[in-house]
N, C-alpha and C. Protein backbone atom coordinates (compact mmCIF):
# COMPACT_ATOMS: atom_id res chain seq x y z
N UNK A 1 -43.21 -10.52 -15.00
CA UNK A 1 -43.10 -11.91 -14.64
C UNK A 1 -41.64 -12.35 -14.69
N UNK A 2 -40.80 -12.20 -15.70
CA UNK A 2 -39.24 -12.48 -16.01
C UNK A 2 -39.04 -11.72 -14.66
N UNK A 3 -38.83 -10.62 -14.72
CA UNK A 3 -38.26 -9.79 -14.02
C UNK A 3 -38.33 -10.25 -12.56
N UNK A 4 -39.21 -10.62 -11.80
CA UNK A 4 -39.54 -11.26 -10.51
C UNK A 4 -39.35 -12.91 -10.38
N UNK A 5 -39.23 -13.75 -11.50
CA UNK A 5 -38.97 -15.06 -10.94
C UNK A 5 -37.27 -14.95 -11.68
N UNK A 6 -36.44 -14.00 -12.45
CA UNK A 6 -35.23 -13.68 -12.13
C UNK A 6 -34.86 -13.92 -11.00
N UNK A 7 -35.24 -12.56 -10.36
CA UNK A 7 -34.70 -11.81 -9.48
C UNK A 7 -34.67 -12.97 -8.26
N UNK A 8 -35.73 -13.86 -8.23
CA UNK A 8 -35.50 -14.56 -7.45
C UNK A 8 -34.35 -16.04 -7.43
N UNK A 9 -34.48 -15.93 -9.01
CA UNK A 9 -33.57 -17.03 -8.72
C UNK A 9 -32.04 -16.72 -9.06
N UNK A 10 -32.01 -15.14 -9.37
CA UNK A 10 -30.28 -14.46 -9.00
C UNK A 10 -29.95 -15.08 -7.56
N UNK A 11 -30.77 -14.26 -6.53
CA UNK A 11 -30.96 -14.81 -5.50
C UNK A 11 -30.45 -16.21 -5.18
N UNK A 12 -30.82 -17.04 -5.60
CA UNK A 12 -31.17 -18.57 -5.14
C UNK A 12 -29.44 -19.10 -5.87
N UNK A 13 -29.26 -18.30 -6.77
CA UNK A 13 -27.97 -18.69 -7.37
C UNK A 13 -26.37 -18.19 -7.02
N UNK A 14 -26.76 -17.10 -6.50
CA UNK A 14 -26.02 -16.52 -5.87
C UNK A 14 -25.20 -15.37 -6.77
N UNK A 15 -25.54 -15.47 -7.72
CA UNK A 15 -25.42 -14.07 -8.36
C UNK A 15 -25.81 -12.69 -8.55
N UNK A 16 -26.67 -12.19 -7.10
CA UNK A 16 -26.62 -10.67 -7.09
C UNK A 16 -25.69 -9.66 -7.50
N UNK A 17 -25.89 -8.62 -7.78
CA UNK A 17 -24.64 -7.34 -7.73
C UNK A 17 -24.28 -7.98 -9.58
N UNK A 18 -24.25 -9.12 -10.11
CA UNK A 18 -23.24 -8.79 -10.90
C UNK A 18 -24.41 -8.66 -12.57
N UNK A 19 -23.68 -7.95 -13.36
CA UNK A 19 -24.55 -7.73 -14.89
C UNK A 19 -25.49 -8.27 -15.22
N UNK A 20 -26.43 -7.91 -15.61
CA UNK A 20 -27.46 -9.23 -16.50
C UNK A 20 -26.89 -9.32 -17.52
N UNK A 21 -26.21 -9.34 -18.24
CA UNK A 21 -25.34 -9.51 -19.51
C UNK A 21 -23.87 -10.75 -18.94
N UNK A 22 -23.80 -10.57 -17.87
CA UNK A 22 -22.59 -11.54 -17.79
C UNK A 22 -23.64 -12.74 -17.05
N UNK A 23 -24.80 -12.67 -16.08
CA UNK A 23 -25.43 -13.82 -15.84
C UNK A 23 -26.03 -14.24 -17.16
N UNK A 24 -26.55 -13.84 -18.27
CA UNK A 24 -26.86 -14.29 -19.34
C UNK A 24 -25.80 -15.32 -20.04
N UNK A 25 -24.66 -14.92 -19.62
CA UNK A 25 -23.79 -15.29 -20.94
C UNK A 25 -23.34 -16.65 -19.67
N UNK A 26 -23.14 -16.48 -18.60
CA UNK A 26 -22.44 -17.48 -17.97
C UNK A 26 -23.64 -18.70 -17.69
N UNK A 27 -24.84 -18.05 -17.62
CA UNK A 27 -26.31 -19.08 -17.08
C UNK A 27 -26.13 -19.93 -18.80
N UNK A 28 -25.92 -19.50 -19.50
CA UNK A 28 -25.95 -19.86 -21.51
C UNK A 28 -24.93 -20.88 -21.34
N UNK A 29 -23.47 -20.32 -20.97
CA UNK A 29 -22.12 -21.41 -21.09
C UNK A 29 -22.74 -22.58 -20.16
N UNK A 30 -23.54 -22.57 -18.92
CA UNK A 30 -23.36 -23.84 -18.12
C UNK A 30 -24.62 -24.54 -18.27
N UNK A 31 -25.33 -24.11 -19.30
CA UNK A 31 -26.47 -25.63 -19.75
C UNK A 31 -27.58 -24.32 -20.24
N UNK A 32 -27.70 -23.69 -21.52
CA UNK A 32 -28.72 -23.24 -22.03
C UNK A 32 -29.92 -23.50 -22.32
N UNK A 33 -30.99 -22.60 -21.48
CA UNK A 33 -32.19 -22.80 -21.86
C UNK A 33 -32.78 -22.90 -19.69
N UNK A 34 -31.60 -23.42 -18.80
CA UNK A 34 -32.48 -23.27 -17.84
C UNK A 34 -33.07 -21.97 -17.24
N UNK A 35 -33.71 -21.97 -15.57
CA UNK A 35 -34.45 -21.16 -15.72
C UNK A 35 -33.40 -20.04 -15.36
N UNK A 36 -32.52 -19.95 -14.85
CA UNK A 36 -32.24 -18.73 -14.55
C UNK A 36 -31.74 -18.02 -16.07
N UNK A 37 -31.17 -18.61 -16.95
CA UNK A 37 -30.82 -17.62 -18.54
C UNK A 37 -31.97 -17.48 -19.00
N UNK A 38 -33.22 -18.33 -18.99
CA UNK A 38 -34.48 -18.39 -19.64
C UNK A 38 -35.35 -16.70 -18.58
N UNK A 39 -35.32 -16.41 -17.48
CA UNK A 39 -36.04 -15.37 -17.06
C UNK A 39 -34.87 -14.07 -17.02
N UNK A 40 -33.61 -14.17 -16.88
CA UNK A 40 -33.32 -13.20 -16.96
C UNK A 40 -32.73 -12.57 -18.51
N UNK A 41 -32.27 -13.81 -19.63
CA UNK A 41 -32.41 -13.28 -21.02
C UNK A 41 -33.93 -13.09 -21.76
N UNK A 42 -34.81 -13.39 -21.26
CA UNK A 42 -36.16 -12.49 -21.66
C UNK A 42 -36.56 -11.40 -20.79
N UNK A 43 -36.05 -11.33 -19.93
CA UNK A 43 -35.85 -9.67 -19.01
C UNK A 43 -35.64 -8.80 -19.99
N UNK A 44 -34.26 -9.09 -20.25
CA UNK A 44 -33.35 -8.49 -20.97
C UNK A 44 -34.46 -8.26 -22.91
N UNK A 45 -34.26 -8.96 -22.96
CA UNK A 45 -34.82 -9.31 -24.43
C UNK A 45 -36.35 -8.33 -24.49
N UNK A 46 -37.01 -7.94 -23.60
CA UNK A 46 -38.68 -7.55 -23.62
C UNK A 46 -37.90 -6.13 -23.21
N UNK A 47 -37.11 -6.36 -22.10
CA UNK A 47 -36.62 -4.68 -22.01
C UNK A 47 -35.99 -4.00 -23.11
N UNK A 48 -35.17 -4.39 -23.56
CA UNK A 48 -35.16 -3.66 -25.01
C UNK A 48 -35.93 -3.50 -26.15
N UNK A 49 -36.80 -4.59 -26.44
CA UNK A 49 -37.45 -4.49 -26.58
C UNK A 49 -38.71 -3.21 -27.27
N UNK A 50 -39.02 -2.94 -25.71
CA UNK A 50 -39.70 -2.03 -25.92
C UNK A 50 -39.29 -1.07 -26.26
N UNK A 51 -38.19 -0.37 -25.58
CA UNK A 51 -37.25 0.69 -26.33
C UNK A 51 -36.76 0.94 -27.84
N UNK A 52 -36.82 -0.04 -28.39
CA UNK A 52 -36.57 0.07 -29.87
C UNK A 52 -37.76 0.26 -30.87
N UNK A 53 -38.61 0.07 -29.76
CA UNK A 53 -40.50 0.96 -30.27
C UNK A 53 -40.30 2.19 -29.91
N UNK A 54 -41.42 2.68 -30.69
CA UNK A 54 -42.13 4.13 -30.29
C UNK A 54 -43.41 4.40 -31.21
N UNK A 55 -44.12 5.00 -30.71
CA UNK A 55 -45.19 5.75 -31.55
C UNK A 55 -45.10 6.04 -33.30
N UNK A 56 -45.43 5.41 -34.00
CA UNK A 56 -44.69 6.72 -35.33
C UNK A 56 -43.77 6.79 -35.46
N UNK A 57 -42.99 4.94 -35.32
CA UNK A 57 -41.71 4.51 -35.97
C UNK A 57 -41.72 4.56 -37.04
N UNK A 58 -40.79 3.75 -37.35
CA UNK A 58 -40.69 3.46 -38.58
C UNK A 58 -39.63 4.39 -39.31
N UNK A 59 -39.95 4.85 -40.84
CA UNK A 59 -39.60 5.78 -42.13
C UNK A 59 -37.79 5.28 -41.70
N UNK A 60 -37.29 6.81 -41.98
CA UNK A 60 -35.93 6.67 -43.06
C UNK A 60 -35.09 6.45 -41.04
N UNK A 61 -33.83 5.84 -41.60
CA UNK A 61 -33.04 5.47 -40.76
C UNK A 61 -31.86 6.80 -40.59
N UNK A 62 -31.38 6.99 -39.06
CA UNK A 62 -30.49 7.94 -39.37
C UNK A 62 -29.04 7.92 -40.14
N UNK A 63 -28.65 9.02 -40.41
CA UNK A 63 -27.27 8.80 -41.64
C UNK A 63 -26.35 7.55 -41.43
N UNK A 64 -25.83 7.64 -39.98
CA UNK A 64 -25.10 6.81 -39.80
C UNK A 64 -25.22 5.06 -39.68
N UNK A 65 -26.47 4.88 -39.45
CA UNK A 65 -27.05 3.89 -39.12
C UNK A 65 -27.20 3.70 -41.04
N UNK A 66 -27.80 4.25 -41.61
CA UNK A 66 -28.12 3.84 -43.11
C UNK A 66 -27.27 4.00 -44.16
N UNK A 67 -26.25 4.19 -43.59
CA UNK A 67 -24.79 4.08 -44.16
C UNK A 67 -24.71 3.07 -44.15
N UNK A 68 -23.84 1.95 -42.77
CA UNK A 68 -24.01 1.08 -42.41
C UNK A 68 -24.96 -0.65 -42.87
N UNK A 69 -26.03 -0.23 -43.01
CA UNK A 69 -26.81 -0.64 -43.58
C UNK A 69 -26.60 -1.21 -45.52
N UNK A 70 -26.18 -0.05 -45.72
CA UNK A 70 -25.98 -0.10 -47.17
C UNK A 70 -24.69 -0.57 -47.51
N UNK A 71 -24.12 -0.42 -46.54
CA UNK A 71 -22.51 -0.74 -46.90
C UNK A 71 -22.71 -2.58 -46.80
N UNK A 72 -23.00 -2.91 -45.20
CA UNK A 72 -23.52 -4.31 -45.06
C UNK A 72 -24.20 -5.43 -46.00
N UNK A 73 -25.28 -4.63 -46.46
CA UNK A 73 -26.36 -5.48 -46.62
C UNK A 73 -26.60 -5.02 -48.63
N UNK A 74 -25.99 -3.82 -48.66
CA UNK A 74 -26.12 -3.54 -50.00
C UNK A 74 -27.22 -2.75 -50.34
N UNK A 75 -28.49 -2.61 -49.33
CA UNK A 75 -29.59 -1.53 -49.96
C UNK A 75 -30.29 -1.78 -48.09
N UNK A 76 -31.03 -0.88 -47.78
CA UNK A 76 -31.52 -1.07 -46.51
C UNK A 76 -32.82 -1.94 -47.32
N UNK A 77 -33.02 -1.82 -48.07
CA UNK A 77 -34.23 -2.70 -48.50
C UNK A 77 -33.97 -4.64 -48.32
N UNK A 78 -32.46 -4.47 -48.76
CA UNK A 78 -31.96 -5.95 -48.47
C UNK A 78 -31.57 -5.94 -47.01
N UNK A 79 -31.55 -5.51 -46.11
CA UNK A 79 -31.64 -5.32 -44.82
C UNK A 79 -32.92 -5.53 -44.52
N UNK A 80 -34.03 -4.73 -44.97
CA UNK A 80 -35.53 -5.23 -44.23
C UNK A 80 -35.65 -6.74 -44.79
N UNK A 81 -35.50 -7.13 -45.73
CA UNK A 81 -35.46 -8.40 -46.42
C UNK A 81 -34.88 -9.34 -45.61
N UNK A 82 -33.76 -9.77 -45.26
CA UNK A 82 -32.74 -10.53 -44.31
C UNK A 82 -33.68 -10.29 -43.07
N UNK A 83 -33.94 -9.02 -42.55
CA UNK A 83 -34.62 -9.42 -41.53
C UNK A 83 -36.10 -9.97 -41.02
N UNK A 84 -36.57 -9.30 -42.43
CA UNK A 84 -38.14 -10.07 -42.17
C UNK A 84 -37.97 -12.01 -42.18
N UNK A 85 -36.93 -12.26 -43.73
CA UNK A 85 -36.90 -13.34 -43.48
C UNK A 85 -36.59 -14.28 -42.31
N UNK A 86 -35.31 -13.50 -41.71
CA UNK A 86 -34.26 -14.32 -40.14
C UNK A 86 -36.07 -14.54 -39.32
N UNK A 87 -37.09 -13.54 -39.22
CA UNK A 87 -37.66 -13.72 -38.44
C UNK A 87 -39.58 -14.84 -38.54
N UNK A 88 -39.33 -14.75 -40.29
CA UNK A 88 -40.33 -15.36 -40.94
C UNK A 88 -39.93 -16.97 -40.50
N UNK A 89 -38.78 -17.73 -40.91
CA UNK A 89 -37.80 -18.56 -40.60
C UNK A 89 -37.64 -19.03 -39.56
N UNK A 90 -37.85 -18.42 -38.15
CA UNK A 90 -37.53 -19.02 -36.98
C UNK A 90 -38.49 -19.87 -36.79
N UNK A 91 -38.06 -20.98 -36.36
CA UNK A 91 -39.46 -22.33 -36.38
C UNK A 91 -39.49 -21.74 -34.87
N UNK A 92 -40.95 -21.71 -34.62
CA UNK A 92 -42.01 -22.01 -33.35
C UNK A 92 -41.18 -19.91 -32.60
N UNK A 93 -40.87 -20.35 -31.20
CA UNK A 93 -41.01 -18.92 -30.45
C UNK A 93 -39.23 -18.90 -30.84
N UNK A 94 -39.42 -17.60 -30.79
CA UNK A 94 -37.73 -16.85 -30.92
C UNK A 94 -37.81 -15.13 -31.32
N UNK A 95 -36.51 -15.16 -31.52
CA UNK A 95 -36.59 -13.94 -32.09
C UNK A 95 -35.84 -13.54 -33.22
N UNK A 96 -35.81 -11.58 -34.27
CA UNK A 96 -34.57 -12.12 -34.99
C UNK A 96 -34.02 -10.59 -34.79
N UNK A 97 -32.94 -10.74 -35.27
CA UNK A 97 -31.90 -9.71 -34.54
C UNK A 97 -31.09 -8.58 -35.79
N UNK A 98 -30.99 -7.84 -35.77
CA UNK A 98 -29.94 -7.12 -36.57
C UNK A 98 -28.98 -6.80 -35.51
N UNK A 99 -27.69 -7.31 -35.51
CA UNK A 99 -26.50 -7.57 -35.20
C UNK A 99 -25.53 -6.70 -35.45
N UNK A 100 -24.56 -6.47 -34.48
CA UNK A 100 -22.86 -5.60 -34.68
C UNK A 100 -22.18 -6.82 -34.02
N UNK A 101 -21.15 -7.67 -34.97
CA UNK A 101 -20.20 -8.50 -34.90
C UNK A 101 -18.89 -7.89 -34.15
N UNK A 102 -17.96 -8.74 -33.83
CA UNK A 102 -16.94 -8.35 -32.89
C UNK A 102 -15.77 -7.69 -34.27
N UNK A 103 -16.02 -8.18 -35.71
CA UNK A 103 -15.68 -7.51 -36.33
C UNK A 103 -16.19 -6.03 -37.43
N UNK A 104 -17.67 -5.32 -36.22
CA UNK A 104 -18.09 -4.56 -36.38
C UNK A 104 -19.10 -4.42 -37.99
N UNK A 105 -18.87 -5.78 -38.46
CA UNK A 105 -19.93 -5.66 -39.49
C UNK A 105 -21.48 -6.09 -38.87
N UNK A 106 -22.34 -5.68 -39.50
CA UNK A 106 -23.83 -5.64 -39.35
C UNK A 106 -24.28 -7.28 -40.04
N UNK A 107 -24.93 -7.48 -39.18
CA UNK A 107 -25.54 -8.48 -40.16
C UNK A 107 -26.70 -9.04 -39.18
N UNK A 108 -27.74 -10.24 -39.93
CA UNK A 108 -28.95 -10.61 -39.36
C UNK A 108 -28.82 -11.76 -39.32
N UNK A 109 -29.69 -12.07 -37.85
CA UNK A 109 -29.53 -13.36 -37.47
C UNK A 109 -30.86 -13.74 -36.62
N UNK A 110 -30.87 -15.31 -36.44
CA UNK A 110 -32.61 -15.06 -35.35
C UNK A 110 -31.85 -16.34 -34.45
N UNK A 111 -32.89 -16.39 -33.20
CA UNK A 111 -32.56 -17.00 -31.97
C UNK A 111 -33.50 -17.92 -31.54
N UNK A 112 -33.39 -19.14 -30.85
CA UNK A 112 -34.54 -19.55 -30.44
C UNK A 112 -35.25 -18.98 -29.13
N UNK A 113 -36.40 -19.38 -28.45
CA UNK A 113 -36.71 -18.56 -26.96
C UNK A 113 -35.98 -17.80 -26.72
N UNK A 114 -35.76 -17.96 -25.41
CA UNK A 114 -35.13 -16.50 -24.84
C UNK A 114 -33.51 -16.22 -25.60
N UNK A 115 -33.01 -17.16 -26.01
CA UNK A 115 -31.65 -16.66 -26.70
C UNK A 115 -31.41 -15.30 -26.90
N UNK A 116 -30.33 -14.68 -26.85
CA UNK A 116 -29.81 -13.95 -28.15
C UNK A 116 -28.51 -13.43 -28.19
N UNK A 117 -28.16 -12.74 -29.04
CA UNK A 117 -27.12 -11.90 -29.75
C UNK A 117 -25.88 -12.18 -28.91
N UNK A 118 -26.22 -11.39 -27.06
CA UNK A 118 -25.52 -11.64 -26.55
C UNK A 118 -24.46 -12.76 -26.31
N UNK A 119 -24.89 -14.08 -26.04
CA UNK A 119 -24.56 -15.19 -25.99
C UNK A 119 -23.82 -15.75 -26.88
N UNK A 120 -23.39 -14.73 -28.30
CA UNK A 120 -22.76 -15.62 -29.56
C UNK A 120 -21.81 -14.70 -29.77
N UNK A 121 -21.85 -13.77 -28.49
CA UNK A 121 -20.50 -12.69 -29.21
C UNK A 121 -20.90 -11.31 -29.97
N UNK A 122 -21.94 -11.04 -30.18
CA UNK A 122 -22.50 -9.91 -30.79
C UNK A 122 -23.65 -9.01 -29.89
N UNK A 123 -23.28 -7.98 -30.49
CA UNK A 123 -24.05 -6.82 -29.84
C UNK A 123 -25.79 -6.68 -30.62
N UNK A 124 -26.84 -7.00 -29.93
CA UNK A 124 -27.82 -6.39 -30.10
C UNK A 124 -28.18 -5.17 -30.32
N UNK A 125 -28.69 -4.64 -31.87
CA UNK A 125 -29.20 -3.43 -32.30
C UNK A 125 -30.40 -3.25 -32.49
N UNK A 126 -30.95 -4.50 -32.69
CA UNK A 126 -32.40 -4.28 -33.14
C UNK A 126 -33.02 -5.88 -33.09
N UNK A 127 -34.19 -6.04 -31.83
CA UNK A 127 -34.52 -7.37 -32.18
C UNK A 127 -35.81 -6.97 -32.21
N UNK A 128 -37.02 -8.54 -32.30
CA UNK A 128 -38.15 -8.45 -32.60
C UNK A 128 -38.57 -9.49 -32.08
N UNK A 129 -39.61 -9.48 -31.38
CA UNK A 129 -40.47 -10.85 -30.68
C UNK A 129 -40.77 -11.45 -31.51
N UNK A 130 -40.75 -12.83 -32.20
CA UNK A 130 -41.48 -13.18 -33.23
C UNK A 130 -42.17 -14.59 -32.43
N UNK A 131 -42.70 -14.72 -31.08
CA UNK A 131 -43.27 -15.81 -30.47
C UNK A 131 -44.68 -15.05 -30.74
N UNK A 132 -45.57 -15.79 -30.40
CA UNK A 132 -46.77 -15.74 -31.18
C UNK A 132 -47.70 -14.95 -30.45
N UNK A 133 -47.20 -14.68 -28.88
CA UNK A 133 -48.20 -13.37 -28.29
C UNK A 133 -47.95 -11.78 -28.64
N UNK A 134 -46.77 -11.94 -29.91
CA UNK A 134 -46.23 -10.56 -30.11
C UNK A 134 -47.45 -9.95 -30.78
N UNK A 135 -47.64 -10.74 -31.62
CA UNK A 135 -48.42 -10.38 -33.28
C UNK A 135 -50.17 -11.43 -33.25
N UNK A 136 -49.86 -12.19 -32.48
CA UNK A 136 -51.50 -13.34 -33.32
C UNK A 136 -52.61 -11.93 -32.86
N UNK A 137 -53.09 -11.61 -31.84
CA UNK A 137 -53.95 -11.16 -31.87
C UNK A 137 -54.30 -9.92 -32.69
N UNK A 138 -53.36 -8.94 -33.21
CA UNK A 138 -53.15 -8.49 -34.48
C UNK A 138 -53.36 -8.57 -36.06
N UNK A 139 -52.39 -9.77 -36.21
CA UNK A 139 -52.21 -10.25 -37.44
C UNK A 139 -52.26 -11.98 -37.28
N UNK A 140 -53.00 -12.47 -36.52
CA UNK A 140 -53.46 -14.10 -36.61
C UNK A 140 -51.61 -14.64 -37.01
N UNK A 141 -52.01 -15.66 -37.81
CA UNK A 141 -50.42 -16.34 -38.38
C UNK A 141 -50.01 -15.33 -39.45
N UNK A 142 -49.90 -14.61 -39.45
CA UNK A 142 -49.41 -13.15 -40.98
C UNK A 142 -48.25 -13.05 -40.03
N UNK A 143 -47.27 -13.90 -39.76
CA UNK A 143 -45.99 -13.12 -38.94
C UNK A 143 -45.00 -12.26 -40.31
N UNK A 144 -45.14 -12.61 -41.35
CA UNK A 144 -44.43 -11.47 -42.54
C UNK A 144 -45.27 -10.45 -42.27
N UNK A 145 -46.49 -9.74 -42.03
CA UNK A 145 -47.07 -8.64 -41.94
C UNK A 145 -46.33 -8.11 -40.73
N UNK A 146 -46.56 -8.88 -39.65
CA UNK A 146 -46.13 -8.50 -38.21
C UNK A 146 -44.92 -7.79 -38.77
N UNK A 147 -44.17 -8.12 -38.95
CA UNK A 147 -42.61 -8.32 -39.05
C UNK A 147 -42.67 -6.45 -40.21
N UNK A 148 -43.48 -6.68 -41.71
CA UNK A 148 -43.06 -5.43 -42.24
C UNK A 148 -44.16 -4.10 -41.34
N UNK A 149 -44.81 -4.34 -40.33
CA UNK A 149 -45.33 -3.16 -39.96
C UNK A 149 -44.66 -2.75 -38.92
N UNK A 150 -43.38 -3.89 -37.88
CA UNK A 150 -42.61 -3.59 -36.94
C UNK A 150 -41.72 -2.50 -37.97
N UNK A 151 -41.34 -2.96 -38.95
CA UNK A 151 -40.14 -1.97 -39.43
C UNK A 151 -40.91 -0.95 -40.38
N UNK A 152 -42.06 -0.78 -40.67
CA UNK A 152 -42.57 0.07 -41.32
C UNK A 152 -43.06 1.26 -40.63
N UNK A 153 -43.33 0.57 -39.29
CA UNK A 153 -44.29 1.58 -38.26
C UNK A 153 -43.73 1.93 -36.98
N UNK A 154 -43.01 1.14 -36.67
CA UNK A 154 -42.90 1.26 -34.70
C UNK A 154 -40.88 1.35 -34.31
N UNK A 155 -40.66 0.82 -35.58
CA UNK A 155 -38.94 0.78 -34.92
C UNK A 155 -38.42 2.64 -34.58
N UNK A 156 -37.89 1.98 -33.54
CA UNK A 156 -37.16 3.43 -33.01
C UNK A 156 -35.73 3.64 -33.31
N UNK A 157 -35.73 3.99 -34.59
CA UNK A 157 -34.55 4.14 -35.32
C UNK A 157 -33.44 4.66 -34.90
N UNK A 158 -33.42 5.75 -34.26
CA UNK A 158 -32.50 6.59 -32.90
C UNK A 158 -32.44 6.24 -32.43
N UNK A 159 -33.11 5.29 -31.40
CA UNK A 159 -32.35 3.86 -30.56
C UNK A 159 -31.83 3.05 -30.92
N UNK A 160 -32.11 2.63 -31.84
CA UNK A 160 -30.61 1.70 -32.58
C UNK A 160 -29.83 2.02 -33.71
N UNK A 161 -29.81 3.43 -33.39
CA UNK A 161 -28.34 4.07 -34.44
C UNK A 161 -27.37 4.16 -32.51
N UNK A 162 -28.27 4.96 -31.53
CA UNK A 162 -27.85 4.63 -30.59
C UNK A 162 -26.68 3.46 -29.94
N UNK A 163 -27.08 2.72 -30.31
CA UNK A 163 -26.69 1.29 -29.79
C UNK A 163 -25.32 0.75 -30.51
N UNK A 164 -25.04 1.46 -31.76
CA UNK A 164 -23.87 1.18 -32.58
C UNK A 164 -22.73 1.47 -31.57
């Protein structure tokens, strides 16, 4: 659905050919939230998305990535913590993010709708749907369950040691 009423209104805007990362950031600077940043930063946002799943996620993080982690955040446990909370925290639909800053530290943050990472200067490593068609039919309102079985079970840890 993003992907096709985008595409149409790249089109209509006249921004073909160029990044979805620079129409994100420029559709954000000239009045955030309309439709063209709203379908093509949840393009973006569901496409990664899924990639940072897999089957029989979850467990230990790779070296470099849980280095990182520990150095940041002080224990990856205070890392799942910061992030369950950023995403427990977000009032109504959004998302929450584990972050690489322009001064290369890690840290967690959450977004409203389609927002994210991109738009504030930081690189997306790891986000999470936390709007309510991610998880209700799952886990009803339990979005803290949602949230520790995303990082207990499904994160694709090699994709976002990747992404560093």
């Amino acid at each position: 659905m993003y992907k096709r009423q985008g595409n149409a209104l790249i089109e209509a805007n006249g921004v073909a050919g160029i990044s979805i990362e620079n129409i994100m950031i420029d559709s954000f600077d000239n009045g955030a939230g309309g439709p063209l940043f709203n379908n093509v930063a949840q393009h973006w946002n569901h496409s990664k998305f899924w990639g940072w799943m897999k089957p029989n996620g979850g467990g230990s993080n790779p070296g470099s990535l849980e280095k990182l982690l520990i150095s940041d955040f002080g224990s990856v446990a205070k890392f799942e913590a910061a992030f369950i909370n950023a995403g427990v925290s977000q009032f109504g639909s959004g998302w929450c993010w584990l972050v690489k800053g322009a001064d290369g530290k890690l840290s967690v943050t959450k977004t409203p709708n389609g927002e994210n990472p991109i738009v504030h200067g930081q690189k997306a490593l790891l986000g999470c749907d936390v709007w309510e068609h991610s998880y209700y039919i799952d886990f009803r309102n339990k979005r803290p369950a949602y949230l520790t079985n995303f990082l207990d079970n499904l994160v694709n840890w090699e994709n976002v040691a990747s992404r560093m």
